[in-house]
N, C-alpha and C. Protein backbone atom coordinates (compact mmCIF):
# COMPACT_ATOMS: atom_id res chain seq x y z
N UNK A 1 0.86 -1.20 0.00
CA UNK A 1 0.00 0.00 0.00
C UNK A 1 0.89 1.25 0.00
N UNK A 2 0.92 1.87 -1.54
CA UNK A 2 1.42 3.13 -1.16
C UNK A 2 1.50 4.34 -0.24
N UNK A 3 0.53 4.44 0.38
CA UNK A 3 0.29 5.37 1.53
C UNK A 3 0.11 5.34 2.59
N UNK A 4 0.70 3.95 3.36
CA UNK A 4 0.47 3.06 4.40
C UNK A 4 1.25 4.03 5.31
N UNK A 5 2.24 4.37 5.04
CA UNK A 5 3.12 5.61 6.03
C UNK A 5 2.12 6.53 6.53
N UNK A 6 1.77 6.89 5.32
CA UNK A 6 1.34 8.69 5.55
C UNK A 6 0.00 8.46 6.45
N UNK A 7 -0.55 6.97 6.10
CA UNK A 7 -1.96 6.66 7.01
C UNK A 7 -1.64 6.74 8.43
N UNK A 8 -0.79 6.03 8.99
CA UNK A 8 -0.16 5.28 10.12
C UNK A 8 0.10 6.94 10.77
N UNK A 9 1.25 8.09 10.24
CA UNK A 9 1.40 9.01 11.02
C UNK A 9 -0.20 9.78 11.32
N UNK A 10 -0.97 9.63 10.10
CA UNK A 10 -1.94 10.91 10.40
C UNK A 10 -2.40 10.06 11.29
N UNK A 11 -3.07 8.64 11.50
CA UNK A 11 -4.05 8.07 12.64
C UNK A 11 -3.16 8.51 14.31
N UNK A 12 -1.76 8.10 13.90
CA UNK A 12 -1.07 8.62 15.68
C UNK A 12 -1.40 10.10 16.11
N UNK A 13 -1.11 11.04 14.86
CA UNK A 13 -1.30 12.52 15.13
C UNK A 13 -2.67 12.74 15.50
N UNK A 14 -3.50 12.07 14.87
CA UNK A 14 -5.26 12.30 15.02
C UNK A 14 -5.91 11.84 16.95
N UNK A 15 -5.21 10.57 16.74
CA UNK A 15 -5.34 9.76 18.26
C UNK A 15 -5.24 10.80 19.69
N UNK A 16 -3.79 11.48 19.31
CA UNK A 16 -3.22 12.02 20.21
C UNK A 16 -3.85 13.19 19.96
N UNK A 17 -4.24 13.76 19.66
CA UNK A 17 -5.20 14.90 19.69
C UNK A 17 -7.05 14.65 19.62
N UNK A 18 -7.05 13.70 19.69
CA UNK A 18 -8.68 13.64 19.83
C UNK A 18 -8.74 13.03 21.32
N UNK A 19 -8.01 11.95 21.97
CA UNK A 19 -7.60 11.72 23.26
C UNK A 19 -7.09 13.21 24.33
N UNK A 20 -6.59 14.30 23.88
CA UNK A 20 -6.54 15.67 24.59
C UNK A 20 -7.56 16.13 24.93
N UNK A 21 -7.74 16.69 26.15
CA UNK A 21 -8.80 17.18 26.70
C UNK A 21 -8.85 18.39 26.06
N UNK A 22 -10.21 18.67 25.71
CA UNK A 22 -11.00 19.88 25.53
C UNK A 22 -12.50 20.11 25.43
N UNK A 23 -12.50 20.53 24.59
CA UNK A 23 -14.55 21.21 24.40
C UNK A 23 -15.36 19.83 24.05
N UNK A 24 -14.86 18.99 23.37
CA UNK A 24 -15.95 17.90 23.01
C UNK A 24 -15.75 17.04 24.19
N UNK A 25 -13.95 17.10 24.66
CA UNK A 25 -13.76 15.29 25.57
C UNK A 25 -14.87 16.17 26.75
N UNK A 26 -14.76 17.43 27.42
CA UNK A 26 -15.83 18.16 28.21
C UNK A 26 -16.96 17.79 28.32
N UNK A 27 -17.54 17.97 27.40
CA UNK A 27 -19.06 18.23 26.77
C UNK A 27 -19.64 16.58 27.12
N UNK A 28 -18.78 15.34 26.47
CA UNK A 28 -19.09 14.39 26.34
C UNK A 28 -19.28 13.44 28.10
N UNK A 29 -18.17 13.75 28.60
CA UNK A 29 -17.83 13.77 30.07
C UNK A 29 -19.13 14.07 30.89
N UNK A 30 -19.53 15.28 30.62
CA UNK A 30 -21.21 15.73 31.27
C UNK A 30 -21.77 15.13 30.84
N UNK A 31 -22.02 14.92 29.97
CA UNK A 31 -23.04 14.44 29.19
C UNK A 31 -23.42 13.09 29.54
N UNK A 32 -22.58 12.20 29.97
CA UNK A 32 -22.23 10.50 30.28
C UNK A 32 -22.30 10.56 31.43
N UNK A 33 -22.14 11.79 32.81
CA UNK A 33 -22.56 11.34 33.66
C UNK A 33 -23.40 11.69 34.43
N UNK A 34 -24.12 13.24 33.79
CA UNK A 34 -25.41 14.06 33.92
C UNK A 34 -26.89 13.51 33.47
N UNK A 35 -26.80 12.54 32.26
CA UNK A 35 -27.55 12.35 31.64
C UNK A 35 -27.56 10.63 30.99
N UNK A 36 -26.58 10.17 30.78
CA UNK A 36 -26.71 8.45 30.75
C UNK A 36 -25.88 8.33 29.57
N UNK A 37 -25.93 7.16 29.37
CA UNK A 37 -25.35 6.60 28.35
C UNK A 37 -25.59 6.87 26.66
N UNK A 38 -26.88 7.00 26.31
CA UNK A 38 -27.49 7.32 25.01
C UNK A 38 -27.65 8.82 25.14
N UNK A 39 -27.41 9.68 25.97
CA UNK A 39 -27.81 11.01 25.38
C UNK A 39 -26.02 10.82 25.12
N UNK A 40 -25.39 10.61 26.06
CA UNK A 40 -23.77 10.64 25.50
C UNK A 40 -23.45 10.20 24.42
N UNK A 41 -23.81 9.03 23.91
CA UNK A 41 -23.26 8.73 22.84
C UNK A 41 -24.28 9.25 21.55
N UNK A 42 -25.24 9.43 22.13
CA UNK A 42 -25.62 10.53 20.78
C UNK A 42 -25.05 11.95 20.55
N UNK A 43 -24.45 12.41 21.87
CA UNK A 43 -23.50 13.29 21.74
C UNK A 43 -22.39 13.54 21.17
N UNK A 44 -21.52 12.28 20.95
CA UNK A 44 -20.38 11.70 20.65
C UNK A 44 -21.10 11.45 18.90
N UNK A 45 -22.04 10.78 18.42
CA UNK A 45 -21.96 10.91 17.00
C UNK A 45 -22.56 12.71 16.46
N UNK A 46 -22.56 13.39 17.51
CA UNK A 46 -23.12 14.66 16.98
C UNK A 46 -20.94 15.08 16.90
N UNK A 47 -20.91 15.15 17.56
CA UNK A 47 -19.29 15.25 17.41
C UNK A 47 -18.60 14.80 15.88
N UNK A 48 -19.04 13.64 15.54
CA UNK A 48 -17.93 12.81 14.43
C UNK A 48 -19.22 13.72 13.59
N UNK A 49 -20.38 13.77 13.41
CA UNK A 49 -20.75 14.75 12.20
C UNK A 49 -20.33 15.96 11.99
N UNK A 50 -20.01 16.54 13.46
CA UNK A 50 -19.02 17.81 13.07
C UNK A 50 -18.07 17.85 12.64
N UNK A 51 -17.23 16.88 12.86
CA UNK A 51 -16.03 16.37 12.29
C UNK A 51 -15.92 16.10 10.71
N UNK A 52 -17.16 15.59 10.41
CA UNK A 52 -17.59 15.54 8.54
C UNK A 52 -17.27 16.95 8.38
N UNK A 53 -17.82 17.68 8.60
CA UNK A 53 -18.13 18.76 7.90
C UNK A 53 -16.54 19.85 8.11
N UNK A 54 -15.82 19.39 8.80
CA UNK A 54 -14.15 20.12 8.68
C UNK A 54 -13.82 19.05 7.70
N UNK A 55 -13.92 18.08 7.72
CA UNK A 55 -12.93 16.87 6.71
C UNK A 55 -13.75 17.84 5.38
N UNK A 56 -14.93 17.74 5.02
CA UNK A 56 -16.05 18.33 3.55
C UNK A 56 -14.43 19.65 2.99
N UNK A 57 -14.89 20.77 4.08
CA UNK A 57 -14.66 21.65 3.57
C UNK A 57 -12.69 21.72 3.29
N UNK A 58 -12.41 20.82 3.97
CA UNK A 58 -10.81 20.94 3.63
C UNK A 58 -10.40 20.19 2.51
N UNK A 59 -11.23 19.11 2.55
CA UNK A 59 -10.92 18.25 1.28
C UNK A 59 -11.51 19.80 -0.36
N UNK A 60 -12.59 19.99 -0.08
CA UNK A 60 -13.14 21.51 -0.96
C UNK A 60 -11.67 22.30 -1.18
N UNK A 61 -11.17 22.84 0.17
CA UNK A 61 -9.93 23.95 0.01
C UNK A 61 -10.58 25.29 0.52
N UNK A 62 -11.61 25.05 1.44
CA UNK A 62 -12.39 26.08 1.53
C UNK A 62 -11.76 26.15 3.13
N UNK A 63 -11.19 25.14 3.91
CA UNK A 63 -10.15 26.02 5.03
C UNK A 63 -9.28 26.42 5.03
N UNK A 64 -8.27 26.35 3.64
CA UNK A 64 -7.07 26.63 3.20
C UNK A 64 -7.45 28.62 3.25
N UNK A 65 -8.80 28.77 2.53
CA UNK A 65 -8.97 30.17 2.27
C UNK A 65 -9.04 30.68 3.79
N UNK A 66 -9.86 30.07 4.70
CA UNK A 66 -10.51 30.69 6.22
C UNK A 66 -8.82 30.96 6.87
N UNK A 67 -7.92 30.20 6.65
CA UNK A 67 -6.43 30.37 7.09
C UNK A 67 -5.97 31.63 7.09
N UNK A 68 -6.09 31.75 5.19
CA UNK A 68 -5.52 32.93 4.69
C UNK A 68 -6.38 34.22 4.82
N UNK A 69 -7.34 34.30 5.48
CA UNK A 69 -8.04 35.64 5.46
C UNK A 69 -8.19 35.97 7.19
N UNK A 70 -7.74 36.52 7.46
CA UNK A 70 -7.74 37.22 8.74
C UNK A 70 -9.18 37.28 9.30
N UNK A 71 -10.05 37.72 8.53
CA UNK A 71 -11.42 38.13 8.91
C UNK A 71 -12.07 37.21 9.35
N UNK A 72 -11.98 36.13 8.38
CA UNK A 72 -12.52 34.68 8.59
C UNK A 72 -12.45 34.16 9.45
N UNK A 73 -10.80 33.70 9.66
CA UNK A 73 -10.60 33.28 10.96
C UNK A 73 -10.93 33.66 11.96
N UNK A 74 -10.96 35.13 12.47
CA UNK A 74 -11.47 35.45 13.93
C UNK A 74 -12.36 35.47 13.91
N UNK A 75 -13.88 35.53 12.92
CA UNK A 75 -15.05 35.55 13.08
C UNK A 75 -15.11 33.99 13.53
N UNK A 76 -14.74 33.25 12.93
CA UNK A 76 -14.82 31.25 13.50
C UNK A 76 -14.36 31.24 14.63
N UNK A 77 -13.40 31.75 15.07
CA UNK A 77 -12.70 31.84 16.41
C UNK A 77 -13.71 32.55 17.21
N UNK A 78 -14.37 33.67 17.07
CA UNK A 78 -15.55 34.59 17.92
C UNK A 78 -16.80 33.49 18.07
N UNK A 79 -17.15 33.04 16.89
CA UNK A 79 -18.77 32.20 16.82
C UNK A 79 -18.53 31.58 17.97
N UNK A 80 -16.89 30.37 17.97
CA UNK A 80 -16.31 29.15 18.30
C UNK A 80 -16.36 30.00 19.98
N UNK A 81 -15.76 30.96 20.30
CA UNK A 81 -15.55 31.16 21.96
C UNK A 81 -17.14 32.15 22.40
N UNK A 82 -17.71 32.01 21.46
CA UNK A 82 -19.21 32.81 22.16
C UNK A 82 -20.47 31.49 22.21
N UNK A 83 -20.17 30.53 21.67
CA UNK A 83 -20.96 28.84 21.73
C UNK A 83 -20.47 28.19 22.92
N UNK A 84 -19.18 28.32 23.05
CA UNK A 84 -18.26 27.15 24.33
C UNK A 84 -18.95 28.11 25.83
N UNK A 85 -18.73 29.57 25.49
CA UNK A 85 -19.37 30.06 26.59
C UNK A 85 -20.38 30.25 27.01
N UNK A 86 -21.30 29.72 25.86
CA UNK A 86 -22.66 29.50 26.27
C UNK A 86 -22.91 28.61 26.89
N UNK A 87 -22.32 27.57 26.51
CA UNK A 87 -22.78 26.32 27.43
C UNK A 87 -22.08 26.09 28.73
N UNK A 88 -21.07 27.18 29.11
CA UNK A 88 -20.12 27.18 29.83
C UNK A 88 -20.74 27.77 31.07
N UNK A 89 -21.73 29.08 30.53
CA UNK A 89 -22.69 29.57 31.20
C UNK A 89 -23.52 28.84 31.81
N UNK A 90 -24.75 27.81 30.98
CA UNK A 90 -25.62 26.85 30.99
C UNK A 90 -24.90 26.70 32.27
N UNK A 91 -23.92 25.39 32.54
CA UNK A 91 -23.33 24.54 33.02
C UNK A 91 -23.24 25.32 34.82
N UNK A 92 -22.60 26.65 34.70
CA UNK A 92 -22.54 27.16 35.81
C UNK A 92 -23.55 27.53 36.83
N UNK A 93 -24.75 27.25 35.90
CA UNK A 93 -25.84 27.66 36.26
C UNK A 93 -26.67 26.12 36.62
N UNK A 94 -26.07 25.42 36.99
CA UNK A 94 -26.52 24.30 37.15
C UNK A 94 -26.83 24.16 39.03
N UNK A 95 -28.20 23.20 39.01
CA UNK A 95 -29.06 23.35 40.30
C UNK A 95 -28.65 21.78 40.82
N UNK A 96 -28.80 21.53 42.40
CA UNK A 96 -28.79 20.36 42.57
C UNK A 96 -30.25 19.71 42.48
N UNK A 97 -29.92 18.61 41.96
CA UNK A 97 -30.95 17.85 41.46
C UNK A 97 -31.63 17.26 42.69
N UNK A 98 -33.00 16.82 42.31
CA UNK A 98 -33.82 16.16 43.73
C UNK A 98 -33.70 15.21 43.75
N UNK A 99 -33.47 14.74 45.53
CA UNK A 99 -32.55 14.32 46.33
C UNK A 99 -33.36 12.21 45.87
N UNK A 100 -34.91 12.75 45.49
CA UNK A 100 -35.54 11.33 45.34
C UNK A 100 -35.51 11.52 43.86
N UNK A 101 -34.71 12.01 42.89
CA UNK A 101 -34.88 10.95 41.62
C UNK A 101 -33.68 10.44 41.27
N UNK A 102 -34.23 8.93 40.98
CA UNK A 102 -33.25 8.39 41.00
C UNK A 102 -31.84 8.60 39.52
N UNK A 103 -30.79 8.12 39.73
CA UNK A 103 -29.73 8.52 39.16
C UNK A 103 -30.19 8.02 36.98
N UNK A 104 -30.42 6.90 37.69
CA UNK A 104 -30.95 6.02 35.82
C UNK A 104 -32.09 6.44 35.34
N UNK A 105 -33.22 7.68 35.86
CA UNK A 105 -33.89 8.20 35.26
C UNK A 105 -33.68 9.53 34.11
N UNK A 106 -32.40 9.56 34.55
CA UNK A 106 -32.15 10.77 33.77
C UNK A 106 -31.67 10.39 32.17
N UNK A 107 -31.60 9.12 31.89
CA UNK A 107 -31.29 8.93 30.60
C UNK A 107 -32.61 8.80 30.22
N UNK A 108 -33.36 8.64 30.85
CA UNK A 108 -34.53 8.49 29.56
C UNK A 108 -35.38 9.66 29.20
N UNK A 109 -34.79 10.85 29.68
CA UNK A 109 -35.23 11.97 29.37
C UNK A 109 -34.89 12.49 27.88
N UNK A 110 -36.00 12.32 27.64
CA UNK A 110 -36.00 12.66 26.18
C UNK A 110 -35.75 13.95 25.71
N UNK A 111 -35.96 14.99 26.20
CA UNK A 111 -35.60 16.69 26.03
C UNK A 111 -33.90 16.27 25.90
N UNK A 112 -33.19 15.89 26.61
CA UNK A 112 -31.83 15.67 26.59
C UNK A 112 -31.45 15.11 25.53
N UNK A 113 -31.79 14.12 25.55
CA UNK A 113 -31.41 13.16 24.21
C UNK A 113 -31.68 13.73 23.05
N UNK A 114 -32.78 14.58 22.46
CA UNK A 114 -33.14 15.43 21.47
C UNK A 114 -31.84 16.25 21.44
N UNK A 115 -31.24 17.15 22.53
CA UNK A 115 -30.67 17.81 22.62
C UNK A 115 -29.49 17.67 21.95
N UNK A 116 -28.70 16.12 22.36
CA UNK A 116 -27.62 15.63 22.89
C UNK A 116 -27.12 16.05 21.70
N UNK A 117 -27.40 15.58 20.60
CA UNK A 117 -26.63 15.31 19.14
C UNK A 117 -26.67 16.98 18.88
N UNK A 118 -27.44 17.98 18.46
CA UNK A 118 -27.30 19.06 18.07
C UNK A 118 -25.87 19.57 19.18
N UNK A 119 -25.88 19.57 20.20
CA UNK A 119 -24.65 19.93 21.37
C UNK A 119 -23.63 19.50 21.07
N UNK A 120 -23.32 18.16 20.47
CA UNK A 120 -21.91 17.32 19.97
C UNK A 120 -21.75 18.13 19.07
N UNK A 121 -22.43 18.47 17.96
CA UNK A 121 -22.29 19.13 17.01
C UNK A 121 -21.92 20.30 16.76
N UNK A 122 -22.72 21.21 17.17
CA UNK A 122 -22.02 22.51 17.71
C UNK A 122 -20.79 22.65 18.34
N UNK A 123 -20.52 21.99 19.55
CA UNK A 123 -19.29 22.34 19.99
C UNK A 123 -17.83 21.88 19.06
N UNK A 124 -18.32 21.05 18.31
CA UNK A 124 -17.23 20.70 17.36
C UNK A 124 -17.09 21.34 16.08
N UNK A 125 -18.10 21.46 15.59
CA UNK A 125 -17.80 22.29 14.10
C UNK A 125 -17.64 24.44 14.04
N UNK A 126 -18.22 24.41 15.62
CA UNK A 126 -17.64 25.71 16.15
C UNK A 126 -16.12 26.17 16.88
N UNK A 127 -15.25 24.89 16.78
CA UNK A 127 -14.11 25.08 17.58
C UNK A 127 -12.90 24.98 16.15
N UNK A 128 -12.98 26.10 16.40
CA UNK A 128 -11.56 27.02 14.97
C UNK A 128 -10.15 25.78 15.35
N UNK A 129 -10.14 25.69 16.56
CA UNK A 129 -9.03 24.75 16.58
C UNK A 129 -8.84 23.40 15.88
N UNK A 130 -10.24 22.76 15.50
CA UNK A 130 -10.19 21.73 14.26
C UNK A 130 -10.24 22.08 13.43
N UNK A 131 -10.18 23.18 13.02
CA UNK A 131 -10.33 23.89 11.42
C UNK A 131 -8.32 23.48 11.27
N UNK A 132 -7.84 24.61 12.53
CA UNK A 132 -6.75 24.69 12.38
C UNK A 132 -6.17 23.20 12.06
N UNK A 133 -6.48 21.96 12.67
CA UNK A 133 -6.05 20.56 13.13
C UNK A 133 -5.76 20.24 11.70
N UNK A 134 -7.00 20.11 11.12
CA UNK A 134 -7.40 19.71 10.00
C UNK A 134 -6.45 20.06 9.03
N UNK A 135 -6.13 21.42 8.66
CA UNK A 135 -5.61 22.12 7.97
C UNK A 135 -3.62 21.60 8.00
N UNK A 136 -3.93 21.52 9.81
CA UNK A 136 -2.12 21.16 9.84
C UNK A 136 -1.97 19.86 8.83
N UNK A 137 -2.80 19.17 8.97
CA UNK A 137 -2.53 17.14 9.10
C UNK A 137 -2.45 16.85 7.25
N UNK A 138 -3.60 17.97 6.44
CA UNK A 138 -4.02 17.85 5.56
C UNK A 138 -2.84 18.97 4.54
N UNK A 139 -1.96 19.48 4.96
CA UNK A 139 -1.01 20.79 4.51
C UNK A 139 0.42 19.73 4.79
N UNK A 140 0.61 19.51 5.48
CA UNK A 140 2.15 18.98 5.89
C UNK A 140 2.01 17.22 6.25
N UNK A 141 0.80 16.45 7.18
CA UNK A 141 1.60 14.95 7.01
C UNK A 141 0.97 14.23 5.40
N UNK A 142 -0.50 14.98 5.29
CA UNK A 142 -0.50 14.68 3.83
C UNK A 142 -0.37 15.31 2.18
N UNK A 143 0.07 14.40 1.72
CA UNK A 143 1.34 15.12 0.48
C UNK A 143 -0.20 15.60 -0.63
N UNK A 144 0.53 16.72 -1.09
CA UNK A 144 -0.23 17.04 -2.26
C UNK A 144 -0.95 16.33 -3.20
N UNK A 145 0.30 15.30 -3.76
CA UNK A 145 -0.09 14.45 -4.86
C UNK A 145 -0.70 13.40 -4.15
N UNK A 146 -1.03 13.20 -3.10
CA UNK A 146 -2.21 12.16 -2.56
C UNK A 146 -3.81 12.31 -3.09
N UNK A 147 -4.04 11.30 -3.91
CA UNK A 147 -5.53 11.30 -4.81
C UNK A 147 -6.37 11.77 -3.68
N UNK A 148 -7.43 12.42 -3.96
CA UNK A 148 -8.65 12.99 -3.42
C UNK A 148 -9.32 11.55 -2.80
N UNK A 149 -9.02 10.60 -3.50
CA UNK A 149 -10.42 9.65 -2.93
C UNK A 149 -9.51 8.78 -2.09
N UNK A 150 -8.12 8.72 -1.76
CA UNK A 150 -7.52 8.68 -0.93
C UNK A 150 -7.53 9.90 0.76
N UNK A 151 -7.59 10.50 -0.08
CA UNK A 151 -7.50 11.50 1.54
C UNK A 151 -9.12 11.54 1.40
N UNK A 152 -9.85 11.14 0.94
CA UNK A 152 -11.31 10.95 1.67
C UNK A 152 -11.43 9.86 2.53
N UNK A 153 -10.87 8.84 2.22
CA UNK A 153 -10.72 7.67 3.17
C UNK A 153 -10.04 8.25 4.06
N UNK A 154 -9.25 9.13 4.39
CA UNK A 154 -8.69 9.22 5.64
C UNK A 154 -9.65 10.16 6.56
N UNK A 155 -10.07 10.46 5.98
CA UNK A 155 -11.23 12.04 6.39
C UNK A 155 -12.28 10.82 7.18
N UNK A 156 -12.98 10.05 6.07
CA UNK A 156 -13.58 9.18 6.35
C UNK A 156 -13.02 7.85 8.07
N UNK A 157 -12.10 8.07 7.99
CA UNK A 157 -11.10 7.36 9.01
C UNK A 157 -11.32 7.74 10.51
N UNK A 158 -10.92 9.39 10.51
CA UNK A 158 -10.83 10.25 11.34
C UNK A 158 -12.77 10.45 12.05
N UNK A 159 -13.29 10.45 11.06
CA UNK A 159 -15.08 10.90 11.64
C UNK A 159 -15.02 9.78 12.57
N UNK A 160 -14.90 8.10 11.99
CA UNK A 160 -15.24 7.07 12.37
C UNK A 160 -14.60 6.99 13.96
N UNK A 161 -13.18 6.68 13.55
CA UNK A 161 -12.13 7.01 15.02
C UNK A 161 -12.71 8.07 16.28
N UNK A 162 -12.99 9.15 15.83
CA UNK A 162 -13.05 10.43 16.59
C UNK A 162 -14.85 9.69 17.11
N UNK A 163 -15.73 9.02 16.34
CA UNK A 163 -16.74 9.13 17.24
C UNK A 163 -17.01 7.88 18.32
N UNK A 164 -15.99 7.02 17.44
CA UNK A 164 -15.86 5.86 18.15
C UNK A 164 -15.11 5.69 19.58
N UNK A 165 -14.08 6.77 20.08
CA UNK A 165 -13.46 7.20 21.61
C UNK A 165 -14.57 8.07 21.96
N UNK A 166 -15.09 8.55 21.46
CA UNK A 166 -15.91 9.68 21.90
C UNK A 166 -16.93 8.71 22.82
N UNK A 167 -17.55 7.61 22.06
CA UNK A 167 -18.88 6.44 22.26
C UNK A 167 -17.78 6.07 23.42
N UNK A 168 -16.68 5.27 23.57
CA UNK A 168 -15.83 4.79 24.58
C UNK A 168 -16.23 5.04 26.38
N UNK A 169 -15.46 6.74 25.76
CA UNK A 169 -15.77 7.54 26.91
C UNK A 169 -17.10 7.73 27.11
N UNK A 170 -18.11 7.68 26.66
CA UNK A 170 -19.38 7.81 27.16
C UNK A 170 -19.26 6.75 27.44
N UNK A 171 -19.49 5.40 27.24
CA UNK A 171 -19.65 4.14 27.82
C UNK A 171 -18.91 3.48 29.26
N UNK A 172 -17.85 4.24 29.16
CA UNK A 172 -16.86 4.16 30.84
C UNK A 172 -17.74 4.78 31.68
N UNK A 173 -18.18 6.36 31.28
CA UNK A 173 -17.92 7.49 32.39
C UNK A 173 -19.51 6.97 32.16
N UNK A 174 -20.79 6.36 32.19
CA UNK A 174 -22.17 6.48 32.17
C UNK A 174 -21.92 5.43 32.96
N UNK A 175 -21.24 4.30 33.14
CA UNK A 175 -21.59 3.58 34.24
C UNK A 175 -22.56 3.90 35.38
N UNK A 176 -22.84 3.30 35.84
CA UNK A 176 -24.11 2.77 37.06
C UNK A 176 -23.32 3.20 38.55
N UNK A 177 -21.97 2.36 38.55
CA UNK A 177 -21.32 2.41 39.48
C UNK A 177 -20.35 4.24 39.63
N UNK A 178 -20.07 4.68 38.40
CA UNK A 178 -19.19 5.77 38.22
C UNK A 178 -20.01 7.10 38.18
N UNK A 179 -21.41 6.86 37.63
CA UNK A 179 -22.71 8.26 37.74
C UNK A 179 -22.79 8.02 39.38
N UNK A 180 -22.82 6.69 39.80
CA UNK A 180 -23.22 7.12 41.57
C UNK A 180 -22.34 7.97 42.20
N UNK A 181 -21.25 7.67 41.88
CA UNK A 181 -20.23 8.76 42.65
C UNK A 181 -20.25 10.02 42.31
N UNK A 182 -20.83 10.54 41.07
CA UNK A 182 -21.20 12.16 40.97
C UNK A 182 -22.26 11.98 41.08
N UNK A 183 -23.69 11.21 41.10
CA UNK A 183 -24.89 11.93 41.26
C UNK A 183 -25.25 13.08 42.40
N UNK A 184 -24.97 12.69 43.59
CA UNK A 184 -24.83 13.49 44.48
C UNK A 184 -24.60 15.03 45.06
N UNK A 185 -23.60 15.29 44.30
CA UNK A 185 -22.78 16.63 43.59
C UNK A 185 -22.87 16.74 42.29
N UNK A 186 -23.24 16.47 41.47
CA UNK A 186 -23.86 16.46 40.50
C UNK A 186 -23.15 17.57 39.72
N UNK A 187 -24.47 18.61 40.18
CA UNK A 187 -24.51 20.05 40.10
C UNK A 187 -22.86 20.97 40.15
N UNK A 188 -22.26 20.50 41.09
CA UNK A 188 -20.93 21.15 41.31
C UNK A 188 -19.70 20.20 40.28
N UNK A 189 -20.17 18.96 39.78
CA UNK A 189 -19.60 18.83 38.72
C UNK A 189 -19.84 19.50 37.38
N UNK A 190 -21.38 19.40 37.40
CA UNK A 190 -21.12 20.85 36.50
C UNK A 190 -21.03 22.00 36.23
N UNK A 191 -20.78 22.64 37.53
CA UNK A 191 -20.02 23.66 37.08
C UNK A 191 -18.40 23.74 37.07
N UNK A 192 -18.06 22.62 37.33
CA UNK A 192 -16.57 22.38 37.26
C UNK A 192 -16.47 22.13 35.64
N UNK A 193 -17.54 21.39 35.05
CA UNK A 193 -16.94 21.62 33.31
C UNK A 193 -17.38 22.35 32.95
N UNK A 194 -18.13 23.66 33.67
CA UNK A 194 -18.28 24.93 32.96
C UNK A 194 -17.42 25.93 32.94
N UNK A 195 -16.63 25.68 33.80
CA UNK A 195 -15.24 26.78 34.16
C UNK A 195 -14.13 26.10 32.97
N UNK A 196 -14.21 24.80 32.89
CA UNK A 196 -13.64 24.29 32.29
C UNK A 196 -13.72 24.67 30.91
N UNK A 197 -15.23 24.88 30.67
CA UNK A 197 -15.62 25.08 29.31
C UNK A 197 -15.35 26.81 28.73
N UNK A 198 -15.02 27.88 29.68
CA UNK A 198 -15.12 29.21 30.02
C UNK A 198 -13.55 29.48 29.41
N UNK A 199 -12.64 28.30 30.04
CA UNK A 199 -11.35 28.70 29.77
C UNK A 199 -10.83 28.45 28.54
N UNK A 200 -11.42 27.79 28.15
CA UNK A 200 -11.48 27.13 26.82
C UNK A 200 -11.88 28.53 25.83
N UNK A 201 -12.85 28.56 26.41
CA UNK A 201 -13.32 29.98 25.26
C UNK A 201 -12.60 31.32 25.84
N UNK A 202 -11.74 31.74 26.92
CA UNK A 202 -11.15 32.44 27.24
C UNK A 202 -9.62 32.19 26.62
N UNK A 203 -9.03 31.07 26.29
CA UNK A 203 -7.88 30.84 25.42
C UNK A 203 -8.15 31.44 23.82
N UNK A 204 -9.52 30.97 23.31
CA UNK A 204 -9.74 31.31 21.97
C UNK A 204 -9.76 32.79 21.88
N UNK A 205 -10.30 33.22 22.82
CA UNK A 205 -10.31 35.04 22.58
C UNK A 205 -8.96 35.91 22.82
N UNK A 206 -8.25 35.00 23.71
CA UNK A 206 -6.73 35.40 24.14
C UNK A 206 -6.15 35.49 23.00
N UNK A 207 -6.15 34.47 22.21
CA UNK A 207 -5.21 34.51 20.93
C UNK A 207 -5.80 35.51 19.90
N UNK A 208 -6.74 36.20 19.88
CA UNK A 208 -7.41 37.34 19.02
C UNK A 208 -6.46 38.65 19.66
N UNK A 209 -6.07 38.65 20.24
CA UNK A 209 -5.80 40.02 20.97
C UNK A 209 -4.33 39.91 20.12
């Protein structure tokens, strides 16, 4: 396989950056232990569809342009740190839950689960930093003369990978045994990934200045 190299580095480079904590591993984290197992992992494929849609437009050449135009970029960077702080807000604003419902009712709340996937989604196709990701992996580990329907398979690679740790981590952190130990505090876990989520969008605006 001619491109067995160039596959092998982009999957390590991809791994090691989709395994880094940030706005989605966040998002997904609450999500798995606020809400259960299926709003998480519908969270987690709202994620890998966001992830389509950076692979769409880079394979296009249409992030190559958002790079090169100043304007562009900080407006993606503004959308990207005024979304993270919304929910960052949400999150801080979080109540303790009553004391008699029980912990496994909260997955079957359907308002959530509706929710779940539009939230994966957003927080991922609003974070300029996969624009940037994308752009590195797709500019320098893969070569020019690599066929289009080759670097779609890898695009294609990356959605799959990225939603499949994403499903992981929801499936660890939704446990029965691992939601009991935050149900309790609940509430003060989330606002611990809302500060979390705050700084996040306080880094993106830092680098505008």
């Amino acid at each position: 396989m001619p491109y067995i190299h160039e596959f092998i580095m982009l999957t390590v480079i991809h791994l090691l950056a989709v395994m880094s904590p940030g706005p989605d591993f966040a998002i997904v984290l609450r999500q798995s232990i606020s809400f259960g197992r299926r709003t998480a992992i519908l969270t987690s494929i709202g994620i890998g569809a966001g992830i389509s849609v950076h692979v769409l437009y880079t394979l296009l050449g249409i992030g190559l342009l958002i790079s090169q135009s100043a304007y562009l970029m900080i407006t993606a960077k503004i959308l990207g740190a005024a979304y993270i702080t919304y929910l960052g807000i949400n999150l801080l604003r979080s109540k303790p839950a009553l004391e008699e419902q029980p912990v496994i009712q909260v997955d079957s709340n359907k308002k959530h689960q509706k929710k779940a996937f539009i939230v994966g989604f957003m927080t991922n196709v609003l974070n300029p930093k996969a624009t940037l990701f994308f752009l590195a992996i797709f500019t320098t580990v893969v070569s020019a003369k690599t066929p289009i329907a080759v670097q779609s398979i890898y695009g294609l690679w990356i959605i799959l990978t990225t939603t499949a740790w994403f499903c992981l981590v929801s499936f660890l952190f939704s446990q029965q045994s691992v939601r009991q130990k935050f149900v309790s505090h609940g509430h003060w876990f989330d606002r611990a990934m809302g500060i979390i989520l705050l700084l996040f969008a306080v880094k993106l605006l830092v680098e505008l200045i």
